[in-house]
Protein backbone atom coordinates (compact mmCIF):
# COMPACT_ATOMS: atom_id res chain seq x y z
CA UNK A 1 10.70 103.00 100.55
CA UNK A 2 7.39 104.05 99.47
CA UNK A 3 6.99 107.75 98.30
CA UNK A 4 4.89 108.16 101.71
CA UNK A 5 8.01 107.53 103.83
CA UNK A 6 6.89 104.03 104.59
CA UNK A 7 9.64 101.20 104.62
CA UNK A 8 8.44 98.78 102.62
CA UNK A 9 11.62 96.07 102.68
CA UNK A 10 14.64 95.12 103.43
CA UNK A 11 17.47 94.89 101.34
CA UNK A 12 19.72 91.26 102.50
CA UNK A 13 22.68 90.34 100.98
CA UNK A 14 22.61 86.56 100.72
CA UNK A 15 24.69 83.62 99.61
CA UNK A 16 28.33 84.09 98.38
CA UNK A 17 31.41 83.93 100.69
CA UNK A 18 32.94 87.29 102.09
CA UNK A 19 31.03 89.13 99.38
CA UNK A 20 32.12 87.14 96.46
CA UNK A 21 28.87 85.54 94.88
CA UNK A 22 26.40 87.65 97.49
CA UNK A 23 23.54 89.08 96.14
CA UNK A 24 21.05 91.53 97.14
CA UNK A 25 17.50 90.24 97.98
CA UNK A 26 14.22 92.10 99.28
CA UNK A 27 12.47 90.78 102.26
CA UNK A 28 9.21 92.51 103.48
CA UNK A 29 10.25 94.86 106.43
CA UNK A 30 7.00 93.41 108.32
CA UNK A 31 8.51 89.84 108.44
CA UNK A 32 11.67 91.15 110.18
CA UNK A 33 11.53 91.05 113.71
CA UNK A 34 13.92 92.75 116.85
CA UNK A 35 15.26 89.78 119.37
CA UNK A 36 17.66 90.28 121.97
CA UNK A 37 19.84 87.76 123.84
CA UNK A 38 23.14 87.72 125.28
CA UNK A 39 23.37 90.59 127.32
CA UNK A 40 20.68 92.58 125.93
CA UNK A 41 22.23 92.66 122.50
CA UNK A 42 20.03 93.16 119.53
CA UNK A 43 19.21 91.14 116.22
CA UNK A 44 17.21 91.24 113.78
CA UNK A 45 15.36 87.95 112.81
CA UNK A 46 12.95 86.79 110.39
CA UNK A 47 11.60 83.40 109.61
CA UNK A 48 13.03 81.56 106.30
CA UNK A 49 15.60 79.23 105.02
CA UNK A 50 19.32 79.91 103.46
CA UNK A 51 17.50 77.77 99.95
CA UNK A 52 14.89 80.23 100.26
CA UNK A 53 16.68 83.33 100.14
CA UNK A 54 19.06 82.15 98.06
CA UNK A 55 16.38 81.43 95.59
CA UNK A 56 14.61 84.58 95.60
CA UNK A 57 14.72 87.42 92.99
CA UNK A 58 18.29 89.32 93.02
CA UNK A 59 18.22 93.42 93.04
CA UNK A 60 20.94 95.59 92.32
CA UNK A 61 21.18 99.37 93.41
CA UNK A 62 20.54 101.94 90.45
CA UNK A 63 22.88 104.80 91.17
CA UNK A 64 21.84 107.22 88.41
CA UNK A 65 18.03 106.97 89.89
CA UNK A 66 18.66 106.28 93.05
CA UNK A 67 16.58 103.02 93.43
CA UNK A 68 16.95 98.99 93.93
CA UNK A 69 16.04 97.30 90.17
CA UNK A 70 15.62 94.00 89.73
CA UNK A 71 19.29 92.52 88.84
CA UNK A 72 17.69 91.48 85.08
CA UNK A 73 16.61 94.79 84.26
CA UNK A 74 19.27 96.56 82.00
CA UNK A 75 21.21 99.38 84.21
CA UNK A 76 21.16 103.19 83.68
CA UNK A 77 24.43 103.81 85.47
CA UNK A 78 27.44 105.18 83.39
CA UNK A 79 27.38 105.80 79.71
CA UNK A 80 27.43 102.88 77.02
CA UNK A 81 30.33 101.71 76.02
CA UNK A 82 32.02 103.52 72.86
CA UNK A 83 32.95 100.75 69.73
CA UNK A 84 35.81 101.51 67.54
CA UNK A 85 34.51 103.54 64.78
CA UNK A 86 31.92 104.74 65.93
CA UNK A 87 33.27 108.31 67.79
């Protein structure tokens, strides 16, 4: 979300089975569209391939700031780890 309120993507988890090996991808909120079928029920739809999204850059949720990082950049969450010794 941009700091003017406006949604800027969406956040898809993609690949893995029943959560194990999913990750989180961003997809522009403008390329999702609203269908309906089936009784009037709603889904959201957007043009692209499994290989694509699988392929595309990973994010992972930032607790401490409260934002979606890229899954390479180093996390902020918890404290670092203490090594024997050094206490």
């Amino acid at each position: 979300m941009e700091p003017n309120g406006k949604i800027d993507a969406l956040i898809v988890g993609v690949g893995g089975f029943l959560g194990a090996g999913e990750k989180d991808v961003a997809v522009p909120f403008n390329a999702v569209q609203v269908k309906s079928k089936d009784n009037n029920k709603w889904y959201l739809v957007m043009n692209s391939t499994k290989d694509a999204l699988k392929s595309a850059k990973g994010f992972k949720y930032d607790r401490t700031n409260m934002t979606w990082i890229p899954e390479d950049a180093a996390a902020t969450t918890g404290t670092p780890a203490q090594r024997p010794g050094n206490r």
